[in-house]
Structure formats: structure tokens, C-alpha cells
Protein backbone atom coordinates (compact mmCIF):
# COMPACT_ATOMS: atom_id res chain seq x y z
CA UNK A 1 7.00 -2.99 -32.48
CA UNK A 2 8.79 -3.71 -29.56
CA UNK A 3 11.76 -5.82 -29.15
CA UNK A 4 13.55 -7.57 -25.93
CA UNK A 5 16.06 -4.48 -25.73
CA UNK A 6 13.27 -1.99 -25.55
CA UNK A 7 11.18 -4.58 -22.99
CA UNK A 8 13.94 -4.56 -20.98
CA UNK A 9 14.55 -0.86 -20.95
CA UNK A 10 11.39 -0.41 -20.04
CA UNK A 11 10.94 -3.13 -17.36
CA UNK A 12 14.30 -1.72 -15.92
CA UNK A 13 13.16 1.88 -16.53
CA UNK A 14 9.63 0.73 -13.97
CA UNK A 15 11.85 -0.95 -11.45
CA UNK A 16 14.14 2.02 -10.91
CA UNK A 17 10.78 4.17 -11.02
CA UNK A 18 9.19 1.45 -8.84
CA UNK A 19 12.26 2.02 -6.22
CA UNK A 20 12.17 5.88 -6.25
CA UNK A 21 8.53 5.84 -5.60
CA UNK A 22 9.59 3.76 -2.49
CA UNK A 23 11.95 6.04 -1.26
CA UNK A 24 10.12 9.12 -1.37
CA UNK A 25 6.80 7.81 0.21
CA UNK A 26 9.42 6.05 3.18
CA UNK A 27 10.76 10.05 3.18
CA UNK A 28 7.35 11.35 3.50
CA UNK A 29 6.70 9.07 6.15
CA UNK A 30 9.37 9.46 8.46
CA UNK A 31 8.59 13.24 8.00
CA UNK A 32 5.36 13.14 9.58
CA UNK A 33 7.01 10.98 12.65
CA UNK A 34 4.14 8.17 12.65
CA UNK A 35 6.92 5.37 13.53
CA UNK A 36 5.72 2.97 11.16
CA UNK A 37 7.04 0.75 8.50
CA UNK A 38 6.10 0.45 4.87
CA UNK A 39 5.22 -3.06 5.96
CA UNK A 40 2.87 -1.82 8.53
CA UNK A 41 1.45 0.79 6.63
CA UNK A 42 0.10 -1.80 3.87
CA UNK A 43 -1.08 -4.04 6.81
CA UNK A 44 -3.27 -1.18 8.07
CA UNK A 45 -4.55 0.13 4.28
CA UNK A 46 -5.29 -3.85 3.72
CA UNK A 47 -7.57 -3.71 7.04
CA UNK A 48 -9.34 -0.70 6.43
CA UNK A 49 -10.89 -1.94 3.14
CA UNK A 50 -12.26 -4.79 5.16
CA UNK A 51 -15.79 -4.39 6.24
CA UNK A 52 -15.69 -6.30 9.26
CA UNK A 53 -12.04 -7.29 11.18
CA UNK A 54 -10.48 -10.70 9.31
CA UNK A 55 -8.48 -12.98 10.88
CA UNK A 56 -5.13 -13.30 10.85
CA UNK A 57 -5.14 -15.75 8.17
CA UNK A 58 -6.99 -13.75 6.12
CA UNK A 59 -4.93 -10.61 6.09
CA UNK A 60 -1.49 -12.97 5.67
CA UNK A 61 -3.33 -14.45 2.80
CA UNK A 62 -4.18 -10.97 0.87
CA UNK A 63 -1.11 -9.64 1.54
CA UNK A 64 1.00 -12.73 0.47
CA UNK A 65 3.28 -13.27 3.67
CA UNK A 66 3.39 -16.06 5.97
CA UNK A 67 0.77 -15.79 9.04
CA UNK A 68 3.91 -15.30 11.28
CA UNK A 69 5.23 -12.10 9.57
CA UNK A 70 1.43 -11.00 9.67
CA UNK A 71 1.71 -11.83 13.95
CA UNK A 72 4.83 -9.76 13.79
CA UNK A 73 3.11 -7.03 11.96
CA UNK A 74 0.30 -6.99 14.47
CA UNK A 75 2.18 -6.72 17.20
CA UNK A 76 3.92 -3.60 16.62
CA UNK A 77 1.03 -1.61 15.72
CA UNK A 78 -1.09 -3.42 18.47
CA UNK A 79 1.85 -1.95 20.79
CA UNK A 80 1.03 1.73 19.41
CA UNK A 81 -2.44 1.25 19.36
CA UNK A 82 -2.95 1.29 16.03
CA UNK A 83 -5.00 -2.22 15.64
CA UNK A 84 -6.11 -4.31 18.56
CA UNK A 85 -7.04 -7.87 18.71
CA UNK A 86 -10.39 -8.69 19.22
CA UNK A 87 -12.58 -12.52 19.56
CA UNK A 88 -14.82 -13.72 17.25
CA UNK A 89 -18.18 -13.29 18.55
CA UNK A 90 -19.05 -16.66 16.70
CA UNK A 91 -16.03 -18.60 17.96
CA UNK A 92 -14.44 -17.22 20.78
CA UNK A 93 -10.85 -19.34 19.78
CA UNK A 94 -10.55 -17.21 16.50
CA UNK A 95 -8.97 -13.69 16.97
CA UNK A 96 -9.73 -10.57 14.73
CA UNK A 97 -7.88 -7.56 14.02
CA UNK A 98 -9.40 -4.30 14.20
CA UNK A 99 -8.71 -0.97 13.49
CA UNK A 100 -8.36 1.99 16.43
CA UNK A 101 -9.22 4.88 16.52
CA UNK A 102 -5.69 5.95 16.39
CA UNK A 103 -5.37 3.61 13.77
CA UNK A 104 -7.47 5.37 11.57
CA UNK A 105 -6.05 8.57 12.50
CA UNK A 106 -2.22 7.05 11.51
CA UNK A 107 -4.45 5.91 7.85
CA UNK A 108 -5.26 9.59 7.29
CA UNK A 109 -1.60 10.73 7.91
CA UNK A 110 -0.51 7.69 5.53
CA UNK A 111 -2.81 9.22 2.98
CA UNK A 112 -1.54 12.25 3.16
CA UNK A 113 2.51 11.18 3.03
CA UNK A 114 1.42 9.11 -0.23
CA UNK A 115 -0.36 11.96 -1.97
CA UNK A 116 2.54 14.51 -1.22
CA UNK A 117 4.78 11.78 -2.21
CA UNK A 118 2.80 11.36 -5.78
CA UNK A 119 3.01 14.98 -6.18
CA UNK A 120 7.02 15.13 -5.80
CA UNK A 121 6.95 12.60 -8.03
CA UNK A 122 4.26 13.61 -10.71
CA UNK A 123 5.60 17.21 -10.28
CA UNK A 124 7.93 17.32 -13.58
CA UNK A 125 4.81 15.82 -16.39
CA UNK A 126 2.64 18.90 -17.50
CA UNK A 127 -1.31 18.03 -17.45
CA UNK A 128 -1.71 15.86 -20.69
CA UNK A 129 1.02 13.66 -19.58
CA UNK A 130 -0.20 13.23 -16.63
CA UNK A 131 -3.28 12.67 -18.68
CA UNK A 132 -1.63 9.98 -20.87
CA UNK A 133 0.03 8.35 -17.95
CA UNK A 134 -2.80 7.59 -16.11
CA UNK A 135 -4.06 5.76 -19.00
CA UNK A 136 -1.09 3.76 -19.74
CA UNK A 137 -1.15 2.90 -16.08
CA UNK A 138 -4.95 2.27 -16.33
CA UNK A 139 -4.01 -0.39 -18.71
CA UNK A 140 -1.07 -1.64 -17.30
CA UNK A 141 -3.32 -2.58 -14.44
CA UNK A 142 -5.96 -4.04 -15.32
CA UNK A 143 -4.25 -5.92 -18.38
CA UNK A 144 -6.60 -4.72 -21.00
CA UNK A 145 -5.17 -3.04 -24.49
CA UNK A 146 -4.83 0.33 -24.61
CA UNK A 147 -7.79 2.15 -26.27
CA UNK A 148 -7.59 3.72 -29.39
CA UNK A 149 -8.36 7.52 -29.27
């Protein structure tokens, strides 16, 4: 049984965890020299898992900022050619963001900096807690009860 002491531990305890994760991905990051922010890097993992390049709006929308922060995003990575803009073909007065080449590139070296990252972070839990983790997490995630074993 839980009580609101041991919620609160715990909600504190994934907050500090939350914050360290943070710091060593921003660590990784800076590491590999690819001169962007965290902010950038979620606006360019949000547009590759489009299939075609969204609008502005839409990208603001899924990542829960105002449209200007979203412009401001765009611009920097547009100035390292990361993303360009790009016209509708249907409606020449709505602009779309698209990946470069060098965009993708900057993705792979994003993916790598996360997964070193993890593995600083994961490197302390022996295999079945990692085990156990991932299905706390699991659960945590998509708000389902745990499953009995």
C-alpha cells in the first residue's frame, strides 16, 4: 500500500532522476559538438517521425509550444541547415518544414548521444533490473497495471 509520503518520495525520487537524465544527454551532446539545443533536438526527432513535412502549426501543436517558439526553433536549425522551409505544393501560402540531409545526419549523432547517455545512466542495474525496469516503465507509460508474473 502506498501512502502520500512514499508517493512523494517517489515522484521526487523521478524528478531528480528526470533532471539527471537531462544533464547527461545535454553532456553527451555538447561532446559530439553538433551546436544544438535540447529544444532543437526534440524539434528535429518530432519531424523525422512525420511522413511528409507539417506545417508549422502542426509541429507547435505536437510539441506543445506556441507557433512562435516553433519559428524560433526553425530558424536556428534552418541557419545550420538542418531543416529548410519548403511551400505546399497544394497551397503555395502554407510553408513546410523539412528535414536535410544534414539534418538527418545531426538525428543519427542525436541517437547516438542519447544511447551513450542511457548507458551512463543504466550502467549501475545488473540485467534483471534492467529487466524489471523496463517493465515498470512499460507501465508507467502507457498507464496500464502492472502484469502479474
Amino acid at each position: 500500500m502506498t501512502t502520500p509520503d512514499s508517493d512523494g518520495l517517489l515522484a521526487e525520487q523521478l524528478l531528480r532522476l528526470t533532471r539527471r537524465v537531462h544533464r547527461i544527454q545535454k553532456r553527451h551532446l555538447e561532446q559530439r559538438e553538433l551546436g544544438i539545443t535540447p529544444a532543437q533536438s526534440r524539434l528535429l526527432r518530432t519531424l523525422a517521425h512525420w511522413g511528409s513535412p507539417p506545417r508549422m502549426a502542426d509541429l507547435a501543436e505536437r510539441l506543445e509550444v506556441v507557433p512562435r517558439a516553433v519559428t524560433t526553433l526553425v530558424d536556428g536549425l534552418e541557419a545550420s541547415g538542418k531543416v529548410r522551409r519548403v511551400p505546399d505544393p497544394v497551397n503555395r501560402r502554407v510553408i513546410r518544414i523539412e528535414l536535410t540531409d544534414d539534418g538527418r545526419a545531426a538525428l543519427r549523432e542525436l541517437r547516438a548521444a542519447r544511447r551513450s547517455a542511457a548507458e551512463e545512466i543504466l550502467a549501475p542495474l545488473t540485467g534483471d533490473q534492467r529487466e524489471a525496469l523496463g517493465g515498470l516503465l512499460d507501465t508507467l507509460i502507457d498507464g496500464a497495471p502492472a502484469r502479474s508474473c
